[in-house]
Protein backbone atom coordinates (compact mmCIF):
# COMPACT_ATOMS: atom_id res chain seq x y z
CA UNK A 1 195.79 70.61 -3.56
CA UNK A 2 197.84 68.16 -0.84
CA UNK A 3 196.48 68.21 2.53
CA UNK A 4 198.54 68.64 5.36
CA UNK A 5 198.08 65.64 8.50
CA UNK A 6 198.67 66.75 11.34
CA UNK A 7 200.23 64.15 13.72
CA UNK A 8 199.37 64.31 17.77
CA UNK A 9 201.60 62.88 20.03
CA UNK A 10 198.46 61.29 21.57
CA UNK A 11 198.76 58.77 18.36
CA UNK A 12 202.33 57.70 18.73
CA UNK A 13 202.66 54.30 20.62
CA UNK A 14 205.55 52.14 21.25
CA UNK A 15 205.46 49.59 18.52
CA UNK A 16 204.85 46.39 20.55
CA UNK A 17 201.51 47.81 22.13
CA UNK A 18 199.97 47.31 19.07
CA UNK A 19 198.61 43.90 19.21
CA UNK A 20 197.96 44.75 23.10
CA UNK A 21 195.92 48.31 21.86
CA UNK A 22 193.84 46.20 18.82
CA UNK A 23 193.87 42.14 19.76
CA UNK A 24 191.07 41.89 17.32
CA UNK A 25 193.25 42.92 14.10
CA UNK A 26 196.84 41.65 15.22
CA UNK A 27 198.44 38.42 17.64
CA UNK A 28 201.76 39.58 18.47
CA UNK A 29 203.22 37.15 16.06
CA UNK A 30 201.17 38.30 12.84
CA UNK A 31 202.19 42.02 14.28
CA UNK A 32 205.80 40.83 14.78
CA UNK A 33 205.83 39.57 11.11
CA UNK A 34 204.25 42.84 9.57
CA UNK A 35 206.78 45.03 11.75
CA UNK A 36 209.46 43.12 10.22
CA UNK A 37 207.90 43.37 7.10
CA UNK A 38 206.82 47.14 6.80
CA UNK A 39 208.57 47.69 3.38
CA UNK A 40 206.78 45.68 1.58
CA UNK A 41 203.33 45.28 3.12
CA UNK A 42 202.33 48.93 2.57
CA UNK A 43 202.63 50.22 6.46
CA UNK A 44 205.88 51.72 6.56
CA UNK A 45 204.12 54.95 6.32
CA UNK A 46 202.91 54.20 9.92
CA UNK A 47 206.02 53.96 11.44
CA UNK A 48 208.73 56.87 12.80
CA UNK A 49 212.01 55.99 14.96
CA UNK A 50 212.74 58.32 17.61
CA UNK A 51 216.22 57.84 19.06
CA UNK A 52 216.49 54.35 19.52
CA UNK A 53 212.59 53.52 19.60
CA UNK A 54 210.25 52.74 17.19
CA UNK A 55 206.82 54.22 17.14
CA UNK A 56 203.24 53.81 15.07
CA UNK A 57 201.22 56.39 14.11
CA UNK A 58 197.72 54.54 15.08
CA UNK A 59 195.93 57.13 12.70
CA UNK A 60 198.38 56.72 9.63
CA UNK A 61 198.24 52.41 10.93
CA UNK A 62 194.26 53.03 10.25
CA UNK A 63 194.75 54.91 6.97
CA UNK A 64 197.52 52.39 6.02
CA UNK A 65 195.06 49.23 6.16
CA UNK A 66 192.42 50.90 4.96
CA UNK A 67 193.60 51.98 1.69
CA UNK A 68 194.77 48.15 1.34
CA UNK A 69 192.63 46.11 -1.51
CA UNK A 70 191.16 43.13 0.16
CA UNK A 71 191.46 39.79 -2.28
């Protein structure tokens, strides 16, 4: 059985308020860096374009670094 997300508007945010929103788990160079590098760090998932603009899902961000395996 899949379960079905449903995504709010209320958790899209403009990209760059990220490390504005949560200062305690990115600086807005580490958040710069894991933008840029999305495809490979496992948080693309996070992330829909609109138009021109780039958004984050904070609940799929949440689900995104929680599912990653600390070392």
């Amino acid at each position: 059985m899949q379960v079905q997300l449903t995504t709010s508007l209320d958790n899209l945010v403009p990209y760059q308020y990220i490390p504005e929103k949560f200062p305690h788990l990115y600086s807005k160079k580490s958040w710069a860096w894991a933008v840029k590098q999305r495809q490979h760090n496992g948080l693309a998932r996070a992330f829909r374009k609109v138009g021109k603009n780039l958004f984050v899902n904070t609940q799929v961000l949440a689900e995104c670094i929680d599912s990653q395996i600390s070392t």
